[in-house]
N, C-alpha and C. Protein backbone atom coordinates (compact mmCIF):
# COMPACT_ATOMS: atom_id res chain seq x y z
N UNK A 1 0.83 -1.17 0.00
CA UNK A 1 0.00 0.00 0.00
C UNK A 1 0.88 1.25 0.00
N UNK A 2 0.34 1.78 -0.53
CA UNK A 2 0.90 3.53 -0.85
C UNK A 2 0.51 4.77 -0.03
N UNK A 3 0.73 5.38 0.67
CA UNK A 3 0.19 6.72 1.03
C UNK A 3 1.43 7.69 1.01
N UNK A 4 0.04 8.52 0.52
CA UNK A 4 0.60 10.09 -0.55
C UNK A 4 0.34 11.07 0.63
N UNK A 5 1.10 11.53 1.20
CA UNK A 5 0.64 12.15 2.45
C UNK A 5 1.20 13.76 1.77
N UNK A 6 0.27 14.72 2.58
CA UNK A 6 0.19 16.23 2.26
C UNK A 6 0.26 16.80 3.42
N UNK A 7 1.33 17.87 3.87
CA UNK A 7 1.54 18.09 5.21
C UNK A 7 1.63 19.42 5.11
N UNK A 8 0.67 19.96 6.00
CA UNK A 8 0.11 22.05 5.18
C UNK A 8 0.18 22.15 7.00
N UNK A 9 0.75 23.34 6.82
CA UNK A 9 1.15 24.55 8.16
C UNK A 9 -0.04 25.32 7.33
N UNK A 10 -1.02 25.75 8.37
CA UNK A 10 -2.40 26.30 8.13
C UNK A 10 -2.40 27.76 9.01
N UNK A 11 -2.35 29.01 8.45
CA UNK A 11 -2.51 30.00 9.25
C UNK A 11 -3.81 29.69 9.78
N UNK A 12 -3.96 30.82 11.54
CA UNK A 12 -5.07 30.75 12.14
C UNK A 12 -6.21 31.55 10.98
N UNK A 13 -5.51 32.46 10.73
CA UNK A 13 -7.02 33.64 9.95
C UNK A 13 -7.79 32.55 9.01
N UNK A 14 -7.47 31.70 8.83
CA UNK A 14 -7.91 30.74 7.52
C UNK A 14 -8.36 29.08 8.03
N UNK A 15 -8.35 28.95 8.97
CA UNK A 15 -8.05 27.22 9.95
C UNK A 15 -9.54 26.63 9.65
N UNK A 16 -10.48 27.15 10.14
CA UNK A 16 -12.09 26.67 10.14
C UNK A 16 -12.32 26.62 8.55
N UNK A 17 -12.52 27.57 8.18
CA UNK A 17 -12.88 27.49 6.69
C UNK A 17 -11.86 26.33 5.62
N UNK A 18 -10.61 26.31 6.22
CA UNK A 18 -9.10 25.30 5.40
C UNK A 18 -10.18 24.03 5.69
N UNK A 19 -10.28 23.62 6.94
CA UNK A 19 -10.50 22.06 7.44
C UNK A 19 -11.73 21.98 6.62
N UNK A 20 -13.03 23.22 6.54
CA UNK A 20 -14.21 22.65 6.14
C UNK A 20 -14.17 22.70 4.60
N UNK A 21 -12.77 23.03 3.87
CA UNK A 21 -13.24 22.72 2.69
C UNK A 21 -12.20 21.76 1.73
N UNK A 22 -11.22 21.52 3.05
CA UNK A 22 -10.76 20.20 2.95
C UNK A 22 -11.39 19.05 3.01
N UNK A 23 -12.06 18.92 4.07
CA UNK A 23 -13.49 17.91 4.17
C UNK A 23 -14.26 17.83 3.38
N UNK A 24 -15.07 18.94 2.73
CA UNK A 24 -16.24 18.93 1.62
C UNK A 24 -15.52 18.91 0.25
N UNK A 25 -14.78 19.41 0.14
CA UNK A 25 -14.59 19.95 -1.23
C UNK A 25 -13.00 19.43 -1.56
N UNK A 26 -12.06 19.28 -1.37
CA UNK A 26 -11.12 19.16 -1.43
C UNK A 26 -10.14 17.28 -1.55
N UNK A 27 -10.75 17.28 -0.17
CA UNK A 27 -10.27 15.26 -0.27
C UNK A 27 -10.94 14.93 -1.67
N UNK A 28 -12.47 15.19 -1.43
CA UNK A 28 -13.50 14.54 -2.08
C UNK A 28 -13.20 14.80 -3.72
N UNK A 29 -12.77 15.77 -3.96
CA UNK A 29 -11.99 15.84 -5.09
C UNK A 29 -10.70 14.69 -5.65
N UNK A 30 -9.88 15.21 -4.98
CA UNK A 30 -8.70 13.99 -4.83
C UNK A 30 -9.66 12.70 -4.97
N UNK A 31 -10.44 11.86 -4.09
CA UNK A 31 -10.52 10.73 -4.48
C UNK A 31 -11.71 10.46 -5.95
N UNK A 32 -12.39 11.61 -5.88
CA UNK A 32 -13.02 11.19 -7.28
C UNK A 32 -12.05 10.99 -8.73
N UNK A 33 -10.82 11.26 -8.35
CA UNK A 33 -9.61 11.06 -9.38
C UNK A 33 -9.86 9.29 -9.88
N UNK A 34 -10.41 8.53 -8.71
CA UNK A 34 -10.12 7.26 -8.27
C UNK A 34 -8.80 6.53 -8.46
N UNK A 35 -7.76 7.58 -8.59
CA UNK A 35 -6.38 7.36 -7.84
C UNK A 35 -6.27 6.59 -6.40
N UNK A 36 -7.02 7.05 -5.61
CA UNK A 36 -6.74 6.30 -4.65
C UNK A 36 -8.04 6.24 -4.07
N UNK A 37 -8.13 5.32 -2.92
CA UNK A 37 -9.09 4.12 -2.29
C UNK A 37 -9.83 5.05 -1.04
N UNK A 38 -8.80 5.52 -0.43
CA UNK A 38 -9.45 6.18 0.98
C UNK A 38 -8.32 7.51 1.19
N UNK A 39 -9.01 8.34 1.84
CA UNK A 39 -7.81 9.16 2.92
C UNK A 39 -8.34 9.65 4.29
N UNK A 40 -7.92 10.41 4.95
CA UNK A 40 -7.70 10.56 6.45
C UNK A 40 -7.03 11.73 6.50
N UNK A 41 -7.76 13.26 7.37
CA UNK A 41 -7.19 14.19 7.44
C UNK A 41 -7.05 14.41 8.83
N UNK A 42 -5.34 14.53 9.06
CA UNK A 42 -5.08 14.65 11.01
C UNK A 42 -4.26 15.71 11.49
N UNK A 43 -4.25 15.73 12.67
CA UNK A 43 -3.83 17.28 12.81
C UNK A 43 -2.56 16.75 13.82
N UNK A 44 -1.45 17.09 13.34
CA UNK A 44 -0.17 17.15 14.12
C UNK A 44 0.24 17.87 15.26
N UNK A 45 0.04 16.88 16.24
CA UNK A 45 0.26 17.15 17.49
C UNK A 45 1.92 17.59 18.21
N UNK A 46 1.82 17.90 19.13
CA UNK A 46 2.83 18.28 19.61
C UNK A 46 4.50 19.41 19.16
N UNK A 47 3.58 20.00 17.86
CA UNK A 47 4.33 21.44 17.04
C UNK A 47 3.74 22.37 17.79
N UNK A 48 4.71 23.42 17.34
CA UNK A 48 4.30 24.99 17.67
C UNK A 48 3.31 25.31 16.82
N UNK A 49 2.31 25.52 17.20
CA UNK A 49 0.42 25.93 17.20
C UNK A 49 0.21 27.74 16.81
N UNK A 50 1.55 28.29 17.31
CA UNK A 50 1.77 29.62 17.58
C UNK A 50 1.09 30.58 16.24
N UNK A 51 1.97 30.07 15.18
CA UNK A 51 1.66 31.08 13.79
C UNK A 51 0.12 29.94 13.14
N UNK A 52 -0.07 28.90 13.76
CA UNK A 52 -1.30 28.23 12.99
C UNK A 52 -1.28 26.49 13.40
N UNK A 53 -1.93 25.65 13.55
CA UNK A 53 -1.80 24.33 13.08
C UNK A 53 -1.27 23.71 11.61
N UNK A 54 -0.75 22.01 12.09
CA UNK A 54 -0.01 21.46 10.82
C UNK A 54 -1.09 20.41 11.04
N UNK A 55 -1.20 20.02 9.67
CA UNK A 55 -2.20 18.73 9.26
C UNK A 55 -1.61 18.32 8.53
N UNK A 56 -1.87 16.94 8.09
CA UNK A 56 -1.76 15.90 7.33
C UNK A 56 -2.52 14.83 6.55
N UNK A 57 -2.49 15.57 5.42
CA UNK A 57 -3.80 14.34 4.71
C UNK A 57 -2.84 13.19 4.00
N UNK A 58 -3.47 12.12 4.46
CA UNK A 58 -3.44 10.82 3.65
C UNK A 58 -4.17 10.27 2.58
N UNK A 59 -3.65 10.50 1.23
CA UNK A 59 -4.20 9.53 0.82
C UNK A 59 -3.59 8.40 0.28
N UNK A 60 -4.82 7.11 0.06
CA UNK A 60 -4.09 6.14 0.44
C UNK A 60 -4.69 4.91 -1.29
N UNK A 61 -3.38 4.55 -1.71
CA UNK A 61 -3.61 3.31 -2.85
C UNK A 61 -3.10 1.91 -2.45
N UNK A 62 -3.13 1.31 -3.87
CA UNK A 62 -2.53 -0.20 -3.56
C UNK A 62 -1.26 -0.01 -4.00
N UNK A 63 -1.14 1.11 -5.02
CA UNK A 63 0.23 0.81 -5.67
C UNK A 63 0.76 2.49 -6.13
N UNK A 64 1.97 2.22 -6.29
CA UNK A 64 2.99 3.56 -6.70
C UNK A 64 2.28 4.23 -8.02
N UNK A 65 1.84 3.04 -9.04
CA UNK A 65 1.66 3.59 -10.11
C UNK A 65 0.35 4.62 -10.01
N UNK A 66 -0.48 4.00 -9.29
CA UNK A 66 -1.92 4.94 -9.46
C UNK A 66 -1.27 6.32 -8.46
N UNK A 67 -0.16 6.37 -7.36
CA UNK A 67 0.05 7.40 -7.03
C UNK A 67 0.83 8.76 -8.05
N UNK A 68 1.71 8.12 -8.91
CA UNK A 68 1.88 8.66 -9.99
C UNK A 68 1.04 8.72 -11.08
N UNK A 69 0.12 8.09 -11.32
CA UNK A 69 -0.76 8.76 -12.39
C UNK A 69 -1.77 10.08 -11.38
N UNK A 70 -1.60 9.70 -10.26
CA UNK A 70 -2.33 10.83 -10.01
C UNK A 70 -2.01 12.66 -9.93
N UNK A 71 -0.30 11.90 -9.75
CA UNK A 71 0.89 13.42 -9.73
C UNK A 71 1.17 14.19 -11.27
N UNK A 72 0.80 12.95 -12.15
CA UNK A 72 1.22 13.30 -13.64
C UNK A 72 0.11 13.99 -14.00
N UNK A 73 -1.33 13.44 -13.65
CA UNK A 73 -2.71 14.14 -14.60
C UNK A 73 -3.20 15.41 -13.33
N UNK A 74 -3.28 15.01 -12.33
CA UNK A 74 -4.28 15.76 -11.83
C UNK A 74 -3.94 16.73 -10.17
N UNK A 75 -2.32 16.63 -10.12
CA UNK A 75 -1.93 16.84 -9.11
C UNK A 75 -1.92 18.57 -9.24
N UNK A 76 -1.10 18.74 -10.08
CA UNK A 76 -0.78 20.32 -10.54
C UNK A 76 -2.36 21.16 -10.90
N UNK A 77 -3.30 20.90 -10.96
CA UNK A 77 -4.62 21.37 -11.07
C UNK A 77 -5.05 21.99 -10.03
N UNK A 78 -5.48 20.59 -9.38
CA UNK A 78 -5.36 20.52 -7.57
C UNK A 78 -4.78 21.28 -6.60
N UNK A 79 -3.57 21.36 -6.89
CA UNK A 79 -2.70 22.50 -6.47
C UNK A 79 -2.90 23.85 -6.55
N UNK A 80 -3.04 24.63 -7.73
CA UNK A 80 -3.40 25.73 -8.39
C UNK A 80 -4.55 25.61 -7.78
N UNK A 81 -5.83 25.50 -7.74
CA UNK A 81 -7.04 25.43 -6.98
C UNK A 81 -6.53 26.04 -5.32
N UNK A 82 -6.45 24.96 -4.94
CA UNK A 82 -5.59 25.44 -3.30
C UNK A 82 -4.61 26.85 -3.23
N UNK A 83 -3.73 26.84 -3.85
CA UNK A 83 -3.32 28.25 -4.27
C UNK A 83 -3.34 29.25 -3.96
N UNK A 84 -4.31 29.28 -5.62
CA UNK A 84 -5.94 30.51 -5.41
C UNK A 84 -6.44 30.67 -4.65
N UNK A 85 -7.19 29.93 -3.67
CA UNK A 85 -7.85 30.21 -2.99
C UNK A 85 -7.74 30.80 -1.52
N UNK A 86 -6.09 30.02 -0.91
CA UNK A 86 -5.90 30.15 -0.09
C UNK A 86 -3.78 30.66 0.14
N UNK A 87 -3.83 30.70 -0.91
CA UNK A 87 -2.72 31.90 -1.06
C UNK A 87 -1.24 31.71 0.13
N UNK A 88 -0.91 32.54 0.07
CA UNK A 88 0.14 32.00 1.38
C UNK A 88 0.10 31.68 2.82
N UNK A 89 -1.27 31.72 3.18
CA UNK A 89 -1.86 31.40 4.36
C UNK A 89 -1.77 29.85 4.56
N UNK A 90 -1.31 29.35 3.53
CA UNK A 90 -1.26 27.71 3.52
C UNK A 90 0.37 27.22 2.91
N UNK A 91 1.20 26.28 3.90
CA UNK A 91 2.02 26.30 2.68
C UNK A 91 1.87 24.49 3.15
N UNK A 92 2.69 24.12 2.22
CA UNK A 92 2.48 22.77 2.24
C UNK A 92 3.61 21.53 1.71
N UNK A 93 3.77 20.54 1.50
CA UNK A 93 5.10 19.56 1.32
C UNK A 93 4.28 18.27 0.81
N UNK A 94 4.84 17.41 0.30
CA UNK A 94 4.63 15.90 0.24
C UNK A 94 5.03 15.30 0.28
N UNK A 95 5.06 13.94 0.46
CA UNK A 95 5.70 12.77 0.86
C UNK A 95 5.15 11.39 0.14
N UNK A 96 5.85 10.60 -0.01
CA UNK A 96 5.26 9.17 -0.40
C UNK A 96 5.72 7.81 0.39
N UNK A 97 4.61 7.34 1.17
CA UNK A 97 5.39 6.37 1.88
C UNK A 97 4.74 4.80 1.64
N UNK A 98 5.28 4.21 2.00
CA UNK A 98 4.86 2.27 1.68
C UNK A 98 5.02 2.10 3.05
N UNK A 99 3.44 1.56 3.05
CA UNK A 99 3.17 0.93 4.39
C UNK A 99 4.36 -0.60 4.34
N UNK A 100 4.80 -0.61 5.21
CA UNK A 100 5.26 -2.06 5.69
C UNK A 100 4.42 -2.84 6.48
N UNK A 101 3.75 -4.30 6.19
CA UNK A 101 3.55 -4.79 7.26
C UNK A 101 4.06 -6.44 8.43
């Protein structure tokens, strides 16, 4: 298994409205790609809270390839969307990790 994890330092002026349209509008996007299977958005504990909260969305496949078809077609869209909307109040990183079990 694959998870594509997204790790955004969230200013406060922007936090309520970030999470609720990460939740409605945003995951739900990402998985209608049907790139991947499920995700999970969590909030990173034990950072400095000071300038905003850090979250972390997961999403999650069976395999590398559907995580790269998802970076090749529909990642950079996605991005630009988030952006726009929410400008430097959000910045953000990614990661790709393989579950071991």
């Amino acid at each position: 298994m694959i998870v594509y994890n997204v790790t955004s330092k969230i200013d406060w002026s922007i936090h309520d409205a970030w999470v609720k349209w990460m939740k409605e509008e945003h995951m739900p996007e990402v998985l209608a790609t049907e790139c991947f299977q499920q995700c999970q958005l969590l909030r990173i504990l034990e950072t400095d809270d000071t300038e905003g909260p850090t979250y972390a969305a997961q999403y999650i496949t069976q395999t590398k390839a559907q995580q790269e078809h998802y970076v090749e077609i529909y990642a950079a869209g996605l991005r630009k969307k988030a952006t726009e909307k929410w400008g430097s109040s959000m910045i953000s990183f990614r990661s790709v990790m393989q579950v071991i079990n």
